[in-house]
Protein backbone atom coordinates (compact mmCIF):
# COMPACT_ATOMS: atom_id res chain seq x y z
CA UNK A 1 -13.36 -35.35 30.89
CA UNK A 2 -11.41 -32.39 33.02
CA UNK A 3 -8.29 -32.96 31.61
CA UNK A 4 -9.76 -33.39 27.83
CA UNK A 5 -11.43 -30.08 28.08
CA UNK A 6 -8.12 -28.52 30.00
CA UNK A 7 -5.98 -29.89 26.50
CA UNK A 8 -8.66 -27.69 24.24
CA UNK A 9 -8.48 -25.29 26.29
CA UNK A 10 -4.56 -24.83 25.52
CA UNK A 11 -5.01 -26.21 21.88
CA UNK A 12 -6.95 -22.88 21.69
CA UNK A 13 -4.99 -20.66 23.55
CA UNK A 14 -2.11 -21.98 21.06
CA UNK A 15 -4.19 -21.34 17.78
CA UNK A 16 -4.91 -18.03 19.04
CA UNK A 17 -1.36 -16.37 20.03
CA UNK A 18 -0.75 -18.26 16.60
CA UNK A 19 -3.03 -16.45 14.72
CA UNK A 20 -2.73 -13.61 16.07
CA UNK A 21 0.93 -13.49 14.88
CA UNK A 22 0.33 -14.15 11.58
CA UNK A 23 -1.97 -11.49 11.76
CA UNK A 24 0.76 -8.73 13.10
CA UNK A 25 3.37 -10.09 10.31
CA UNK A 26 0.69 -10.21 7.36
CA UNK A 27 -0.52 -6.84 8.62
CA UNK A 28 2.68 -5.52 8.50
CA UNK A 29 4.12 -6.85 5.20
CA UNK A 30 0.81 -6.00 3.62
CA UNK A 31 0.94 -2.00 4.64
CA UNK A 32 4.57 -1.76 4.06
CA UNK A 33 4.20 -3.14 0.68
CA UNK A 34 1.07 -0.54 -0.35
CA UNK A 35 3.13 2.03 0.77
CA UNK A 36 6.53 0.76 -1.11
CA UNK A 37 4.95 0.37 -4.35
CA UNK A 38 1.55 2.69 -4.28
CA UNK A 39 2.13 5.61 -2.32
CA UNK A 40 6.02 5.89 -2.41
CA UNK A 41 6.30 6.16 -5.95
CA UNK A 42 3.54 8.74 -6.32
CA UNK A 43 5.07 11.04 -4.24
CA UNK A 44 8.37 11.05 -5.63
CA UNK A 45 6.76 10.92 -9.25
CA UNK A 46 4.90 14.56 -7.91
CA UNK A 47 7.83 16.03 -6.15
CA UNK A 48 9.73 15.83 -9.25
CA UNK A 49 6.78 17.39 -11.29
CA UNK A 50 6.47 20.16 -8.40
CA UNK A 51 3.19 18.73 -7.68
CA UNK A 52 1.89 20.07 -3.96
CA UNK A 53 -0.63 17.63 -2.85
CA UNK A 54 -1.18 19.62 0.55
CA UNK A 55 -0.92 23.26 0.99
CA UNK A 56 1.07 23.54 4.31
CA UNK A 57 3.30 27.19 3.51
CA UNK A 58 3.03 29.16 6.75
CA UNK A 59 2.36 32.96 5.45
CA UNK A 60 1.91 34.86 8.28
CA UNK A 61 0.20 38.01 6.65
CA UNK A 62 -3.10 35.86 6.01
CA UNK A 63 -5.82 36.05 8.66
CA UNK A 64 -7.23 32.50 7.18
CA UNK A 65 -6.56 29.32 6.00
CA UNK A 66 -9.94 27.94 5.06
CA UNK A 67 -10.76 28.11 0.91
CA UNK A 68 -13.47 30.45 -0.06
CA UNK A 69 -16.06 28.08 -0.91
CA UNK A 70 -18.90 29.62 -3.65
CA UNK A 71 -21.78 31.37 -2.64
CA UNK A 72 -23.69 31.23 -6.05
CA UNK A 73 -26.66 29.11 -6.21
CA UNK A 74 -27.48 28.08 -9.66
CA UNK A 75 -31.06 26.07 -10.09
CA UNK A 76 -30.32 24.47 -13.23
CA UNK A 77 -26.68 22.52 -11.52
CA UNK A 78 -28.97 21.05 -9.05
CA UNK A 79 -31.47 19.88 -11.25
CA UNK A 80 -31.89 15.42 -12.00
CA UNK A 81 -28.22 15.01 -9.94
CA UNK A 82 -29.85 11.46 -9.58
């Protein structure tokens, strides 16, 4: 009965280092891939069009970074939003 429960023991140890293996190469082929054909190609396809998808210019005679965000309050764009 020891040495039955001893061999599952290992038999599960196995399966797991096994799975967890596939999981690191899956993982791995599945975020390189996205990136390859999703992301890659976007940001080429902007660069070319001069596209800036993040504002990151240093200009030293600005005392902020933050956008301006509007202060008007308007009833009527509030009104039924759901």
């Amino acid at each position: 009965m020891i040495l039955a429960l001893q061999i599952f023991k290992g038999i599960k140890r196995l399966l797991s280092l096994v799975g967890e293996a596939f999981r690191l190469i899956i993982n791995t082929l599945l975020a390189g891939t996205t990136y390859i054909v999703g992301i890659g190609p976007v940001s080429i396809i902007g660069k070319l069009c001069g596209k800036e998808f993040m504002k990151m210019k240093l200009e030293p005679h600005t005392s902020t970074y933050w956008d301006k965000a509007e202060t008007s309050f308007i009833k009527s764009d509030y009104y039924r939003q759901f």
